[in-house]
Protein backbone atom coordinates (compact mmCIF):
# COMPACT_ATOMS: atom_id res chain seq x y z
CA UNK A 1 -2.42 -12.40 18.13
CA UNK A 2 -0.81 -14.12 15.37
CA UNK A 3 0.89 -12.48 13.02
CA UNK A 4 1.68 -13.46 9.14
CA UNK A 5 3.06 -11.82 5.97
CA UNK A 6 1.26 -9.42 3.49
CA UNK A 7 2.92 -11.80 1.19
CA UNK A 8 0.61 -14.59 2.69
CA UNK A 9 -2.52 -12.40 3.09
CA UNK A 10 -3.35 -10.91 -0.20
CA UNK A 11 -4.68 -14.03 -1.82
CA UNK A 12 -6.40 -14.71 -4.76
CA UNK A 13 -10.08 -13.49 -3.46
CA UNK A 14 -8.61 -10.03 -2.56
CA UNK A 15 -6.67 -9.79 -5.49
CA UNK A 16 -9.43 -10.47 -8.01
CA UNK A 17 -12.27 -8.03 -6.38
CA UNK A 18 -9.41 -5.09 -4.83
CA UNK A 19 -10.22 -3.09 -8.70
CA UNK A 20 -13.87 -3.58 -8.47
CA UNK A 21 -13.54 -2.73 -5.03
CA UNK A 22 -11.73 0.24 -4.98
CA UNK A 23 -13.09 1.51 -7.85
CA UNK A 24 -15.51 2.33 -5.40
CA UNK A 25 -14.23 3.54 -2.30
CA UNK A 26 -10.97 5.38 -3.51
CA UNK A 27 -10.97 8.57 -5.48
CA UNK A 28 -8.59 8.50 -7.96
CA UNK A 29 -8.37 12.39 -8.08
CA UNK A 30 -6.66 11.73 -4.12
CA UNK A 31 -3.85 9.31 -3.87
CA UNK A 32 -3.41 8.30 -7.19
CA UNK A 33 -3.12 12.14 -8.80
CA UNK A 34 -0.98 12.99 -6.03
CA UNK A 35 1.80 10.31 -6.84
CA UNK A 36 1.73 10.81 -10.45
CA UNK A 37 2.09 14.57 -9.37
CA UNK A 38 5.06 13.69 -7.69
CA UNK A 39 6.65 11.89 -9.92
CA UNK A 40 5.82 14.43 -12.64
CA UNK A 41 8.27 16.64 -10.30
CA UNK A 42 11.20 14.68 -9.45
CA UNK A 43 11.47 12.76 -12.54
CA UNK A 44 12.47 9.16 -12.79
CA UNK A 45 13.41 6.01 -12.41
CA UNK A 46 10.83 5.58 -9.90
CA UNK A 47 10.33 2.18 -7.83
CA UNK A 48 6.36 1.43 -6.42
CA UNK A 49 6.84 -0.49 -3.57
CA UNK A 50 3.02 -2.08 -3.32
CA UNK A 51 1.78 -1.79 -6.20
CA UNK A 52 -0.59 -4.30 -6.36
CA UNK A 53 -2.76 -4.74 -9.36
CA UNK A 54 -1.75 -1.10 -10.94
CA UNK A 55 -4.37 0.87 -9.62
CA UNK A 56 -1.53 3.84 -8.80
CA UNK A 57 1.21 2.27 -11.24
CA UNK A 58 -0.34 2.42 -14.38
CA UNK A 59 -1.38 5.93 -13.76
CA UNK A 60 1.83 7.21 -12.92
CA UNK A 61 3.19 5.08 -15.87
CA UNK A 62 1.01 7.42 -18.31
CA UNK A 63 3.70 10.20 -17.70
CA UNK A 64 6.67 8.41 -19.74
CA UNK A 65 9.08 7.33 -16.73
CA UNK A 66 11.00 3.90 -16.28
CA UNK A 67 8.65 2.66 -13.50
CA UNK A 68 9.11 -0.95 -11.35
CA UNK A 69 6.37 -2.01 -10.13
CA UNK A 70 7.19 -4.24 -6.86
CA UNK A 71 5.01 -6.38 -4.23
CA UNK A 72 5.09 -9.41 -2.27
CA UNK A 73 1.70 -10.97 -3.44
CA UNK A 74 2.35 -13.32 -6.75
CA UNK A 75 -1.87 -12.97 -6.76
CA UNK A 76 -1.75 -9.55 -7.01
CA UNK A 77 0.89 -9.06 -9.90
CA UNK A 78 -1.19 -11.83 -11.66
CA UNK A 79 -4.00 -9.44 -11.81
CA UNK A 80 -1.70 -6.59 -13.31
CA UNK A 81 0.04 -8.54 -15.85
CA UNK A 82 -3.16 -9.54 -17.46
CA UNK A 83 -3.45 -5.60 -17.70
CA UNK A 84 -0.84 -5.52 -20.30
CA UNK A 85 1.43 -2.88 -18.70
CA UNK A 86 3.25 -0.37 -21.11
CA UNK A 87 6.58 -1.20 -21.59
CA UNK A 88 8.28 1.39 -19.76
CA UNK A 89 7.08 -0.92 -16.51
CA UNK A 90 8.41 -3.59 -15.34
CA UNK A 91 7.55 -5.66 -12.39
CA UNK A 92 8.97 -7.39 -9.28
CA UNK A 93 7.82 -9.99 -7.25
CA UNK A 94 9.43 -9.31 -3.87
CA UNK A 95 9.47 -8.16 -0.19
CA UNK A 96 10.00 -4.39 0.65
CA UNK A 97 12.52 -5.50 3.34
CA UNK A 98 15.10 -7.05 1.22
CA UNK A 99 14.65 -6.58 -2.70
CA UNK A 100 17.82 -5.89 -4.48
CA UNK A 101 17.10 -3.84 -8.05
CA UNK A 102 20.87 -1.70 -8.14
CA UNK A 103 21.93 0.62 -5.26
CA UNK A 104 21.53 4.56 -6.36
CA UNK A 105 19.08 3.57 -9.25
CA UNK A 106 15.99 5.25 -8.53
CA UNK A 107 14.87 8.85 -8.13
CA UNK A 108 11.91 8.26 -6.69
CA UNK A 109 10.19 5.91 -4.24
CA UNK A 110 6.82 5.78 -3.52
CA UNK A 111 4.91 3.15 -1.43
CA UNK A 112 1.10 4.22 -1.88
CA UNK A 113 -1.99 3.15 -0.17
CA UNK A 114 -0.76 2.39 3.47
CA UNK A 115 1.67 -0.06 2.26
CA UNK A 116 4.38 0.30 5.11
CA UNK A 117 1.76 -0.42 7.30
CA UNK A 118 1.59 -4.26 6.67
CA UNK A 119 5.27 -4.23 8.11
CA UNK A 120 4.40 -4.95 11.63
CA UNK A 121 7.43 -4.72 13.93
CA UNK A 122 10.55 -1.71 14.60
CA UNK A 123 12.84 -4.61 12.70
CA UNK A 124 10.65 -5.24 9.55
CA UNK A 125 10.18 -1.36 9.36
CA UNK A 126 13.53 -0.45 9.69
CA UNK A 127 14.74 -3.50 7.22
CA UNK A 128 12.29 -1.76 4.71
CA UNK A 129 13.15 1.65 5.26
CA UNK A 130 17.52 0.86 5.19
CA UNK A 131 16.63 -0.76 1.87
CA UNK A 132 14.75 1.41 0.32
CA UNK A 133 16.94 4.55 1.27
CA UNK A 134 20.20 2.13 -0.36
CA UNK A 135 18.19 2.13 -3.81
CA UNK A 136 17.66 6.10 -3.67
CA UNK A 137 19.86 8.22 -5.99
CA UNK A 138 22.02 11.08 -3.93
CA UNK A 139 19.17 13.32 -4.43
CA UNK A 140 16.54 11.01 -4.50
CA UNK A 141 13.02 11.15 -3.02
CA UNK A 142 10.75 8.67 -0.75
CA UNK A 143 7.10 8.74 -0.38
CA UNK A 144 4.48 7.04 1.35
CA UNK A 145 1.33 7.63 2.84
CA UNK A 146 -0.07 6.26 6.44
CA UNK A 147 -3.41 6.90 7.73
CA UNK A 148 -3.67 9.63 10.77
CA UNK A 149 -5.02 7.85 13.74
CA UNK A 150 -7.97 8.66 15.23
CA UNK A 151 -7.58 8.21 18.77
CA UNK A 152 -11.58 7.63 19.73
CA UNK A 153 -11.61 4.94 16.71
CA UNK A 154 -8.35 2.98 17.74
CA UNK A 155 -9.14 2.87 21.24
CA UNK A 156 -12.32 0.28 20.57
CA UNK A 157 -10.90 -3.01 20.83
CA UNK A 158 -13.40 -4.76 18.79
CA UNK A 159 -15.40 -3.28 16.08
CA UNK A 160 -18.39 -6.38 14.93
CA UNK A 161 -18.81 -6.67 11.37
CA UNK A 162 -20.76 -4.27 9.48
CA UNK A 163 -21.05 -4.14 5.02
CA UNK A 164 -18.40 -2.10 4.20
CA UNK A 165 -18.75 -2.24 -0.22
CA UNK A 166 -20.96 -3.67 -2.80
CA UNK A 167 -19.86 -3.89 -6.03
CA UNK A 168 -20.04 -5.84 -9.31
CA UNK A 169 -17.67 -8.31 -10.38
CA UNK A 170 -17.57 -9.47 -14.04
CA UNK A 171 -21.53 -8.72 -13.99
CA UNK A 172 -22.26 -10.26 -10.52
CA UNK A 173 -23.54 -8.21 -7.43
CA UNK A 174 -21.13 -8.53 -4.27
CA UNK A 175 -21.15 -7.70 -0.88
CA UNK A 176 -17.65 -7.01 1.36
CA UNK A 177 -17.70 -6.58 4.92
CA UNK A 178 -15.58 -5.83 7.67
CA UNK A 179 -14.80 -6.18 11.18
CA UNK A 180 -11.73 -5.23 13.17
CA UNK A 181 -9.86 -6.16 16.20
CA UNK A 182 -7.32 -4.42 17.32
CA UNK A 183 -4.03 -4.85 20.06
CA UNK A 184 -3.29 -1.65 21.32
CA UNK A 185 0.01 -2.46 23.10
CA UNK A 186 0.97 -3.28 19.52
CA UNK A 187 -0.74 -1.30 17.26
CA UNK A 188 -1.62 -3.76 15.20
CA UNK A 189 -5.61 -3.61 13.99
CA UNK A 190 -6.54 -7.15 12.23
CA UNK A 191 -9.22 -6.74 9.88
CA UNK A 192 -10.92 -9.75 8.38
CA UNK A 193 -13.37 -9.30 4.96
CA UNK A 194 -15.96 -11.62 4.13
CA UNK A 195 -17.22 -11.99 0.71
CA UNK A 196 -21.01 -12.67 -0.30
CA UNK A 197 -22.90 -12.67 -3.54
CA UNK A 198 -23.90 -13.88 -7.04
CA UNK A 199 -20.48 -15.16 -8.05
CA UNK A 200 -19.78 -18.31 -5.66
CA UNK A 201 -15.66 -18.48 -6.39
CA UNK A 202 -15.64 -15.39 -4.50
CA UNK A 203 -17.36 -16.12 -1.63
CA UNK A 204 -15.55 -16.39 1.37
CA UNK A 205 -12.96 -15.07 4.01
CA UNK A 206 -9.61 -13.21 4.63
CA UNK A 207 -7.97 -11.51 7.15
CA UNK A 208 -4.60 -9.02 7.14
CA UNK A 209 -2.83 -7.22 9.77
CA UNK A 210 -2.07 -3.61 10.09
CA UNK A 211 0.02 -1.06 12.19
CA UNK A 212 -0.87 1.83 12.87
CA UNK A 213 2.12 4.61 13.49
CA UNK A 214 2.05 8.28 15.34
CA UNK A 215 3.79 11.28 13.58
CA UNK A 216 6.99 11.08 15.94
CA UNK A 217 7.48 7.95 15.60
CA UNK A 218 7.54 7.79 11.89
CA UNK A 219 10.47 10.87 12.33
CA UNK A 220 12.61 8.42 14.43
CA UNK A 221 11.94 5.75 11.83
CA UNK A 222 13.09 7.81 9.13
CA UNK A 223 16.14 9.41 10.68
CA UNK A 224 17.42 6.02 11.93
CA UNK A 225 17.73 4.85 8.17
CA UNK A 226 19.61 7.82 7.24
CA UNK A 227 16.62 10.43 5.66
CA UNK A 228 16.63 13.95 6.19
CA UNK A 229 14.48 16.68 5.28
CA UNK A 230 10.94 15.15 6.00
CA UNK A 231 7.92 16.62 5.12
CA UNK A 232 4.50 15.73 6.30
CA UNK A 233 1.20 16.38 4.41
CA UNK A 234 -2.18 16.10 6.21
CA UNK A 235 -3.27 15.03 3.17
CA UNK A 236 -3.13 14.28 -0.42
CA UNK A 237 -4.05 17.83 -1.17
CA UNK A 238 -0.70 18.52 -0.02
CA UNK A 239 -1.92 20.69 3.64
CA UNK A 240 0.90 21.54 6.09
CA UNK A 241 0.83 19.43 8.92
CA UNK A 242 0.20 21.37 11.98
């Protein structure tokens, strides 16, 4: 399988439908209440790590705190500076692994929507993670979210492509679908999405690479880079893991 960046991956024709898109198939009363929750509790400055075109961001923003918005995809910041963010955000246009915004500076750190999941090896993850846990304050707070595997689902090797969204883009009817392969002596799924509709700059192809983590290994992650006190949620709800 070969591998690339998430800086790479999330070109232009993801970053211009991923609102329309998940608009859609994200409830905005689930992840994105849940981090502005959060931050609501532990105060700022927080740091996104992933934040894409806002969709999380400028929610959280709404709350008052110095926020930095950070990610690895110029394509994808494009799409949230034409949002005219509020001035108390600010944004960043680099890697998770080895940004440098001030040692001790932040309160909180949140990585939403599966975003330490595009880092695909034990030395990416662990770059990330010994970075991010440098920028915390002494008391500071990190938060991400992974998706639970499903052990039936991740054990089929190939899924073929089936329409996975349609959606409307600046008045035009379009049609995403997916199909997945994945290497389980990795754990890496690749997904590709193909693009079809009305509006013909959008038509096309792209594929990005995910891994896919257990609950224990996530613990070893963490304690390696120094954290303590871990908490897992099942879900955004905030349900004890058990």
């Amino acid at each position: 399988m070969t591998l690339m960046t998430y800086q790479i991956e999330y070109e232009r024709l993801v970053a211009r439908t991923y609102d329309s898109v998940y608009a859609i198939v994200r409830d905005p009363s689930g992840d994105s209440a849940f981090y502005q929750s959060m931050a609501k509790e532990t105060g700022g400055p927080l740091l996104e790590l992933g934040c894409g075109t806002g969709r999380i961001l400028l929610n959280t923003a709404k709350i008052g705190l110095e926020c930095v918005g950070l990610d690895a995809s110029s394509e994808m910041l494009d799409v949230l500076r034409e949002k005219n963010p509020p001035k108390n955000v600010a944004l960043v246009h680099e890697r998770i692994e080895d940004f440098e915004l001030g040692h001790g500076r932040f309160r909180l750190i949140t990585a939403p929507f599966r975003a330490m999941q595009h880092l695909l090896d034990p030395q990416s993850q662990l770059a990330a993670l010994n970075n991010i846990y440098r920028h915390l304050t002494p008391e500071g707070v990190f938060v991400f979210d992974v998706f639970d595997p499903n052990l039936a689902a991740i054990a089929i090797e190939e899924e073929p492509e089936v329409l996975d969204a349609t959606f409307e883009y600046q008045g035009d009817e379009m049609r995403r679908y997916v199909s997945v392969v994945r290497d389980l002596s990795t754990q890496i799924m690749a997904l590709t999405f193909r693009f079809e509709g009305e509006n013909a700059d959008l038509v096309g192809s792209t594929r990005f690479h995910m891994r896919w983590y257990y609950r224990y290994e996530i613990e070893h992650l963490l304690a390696r880079a120094g954290f303590s006190d871990v908490t897992f949620f099942r879900d955004f709800a905030r349900t004890p893991w058990s």
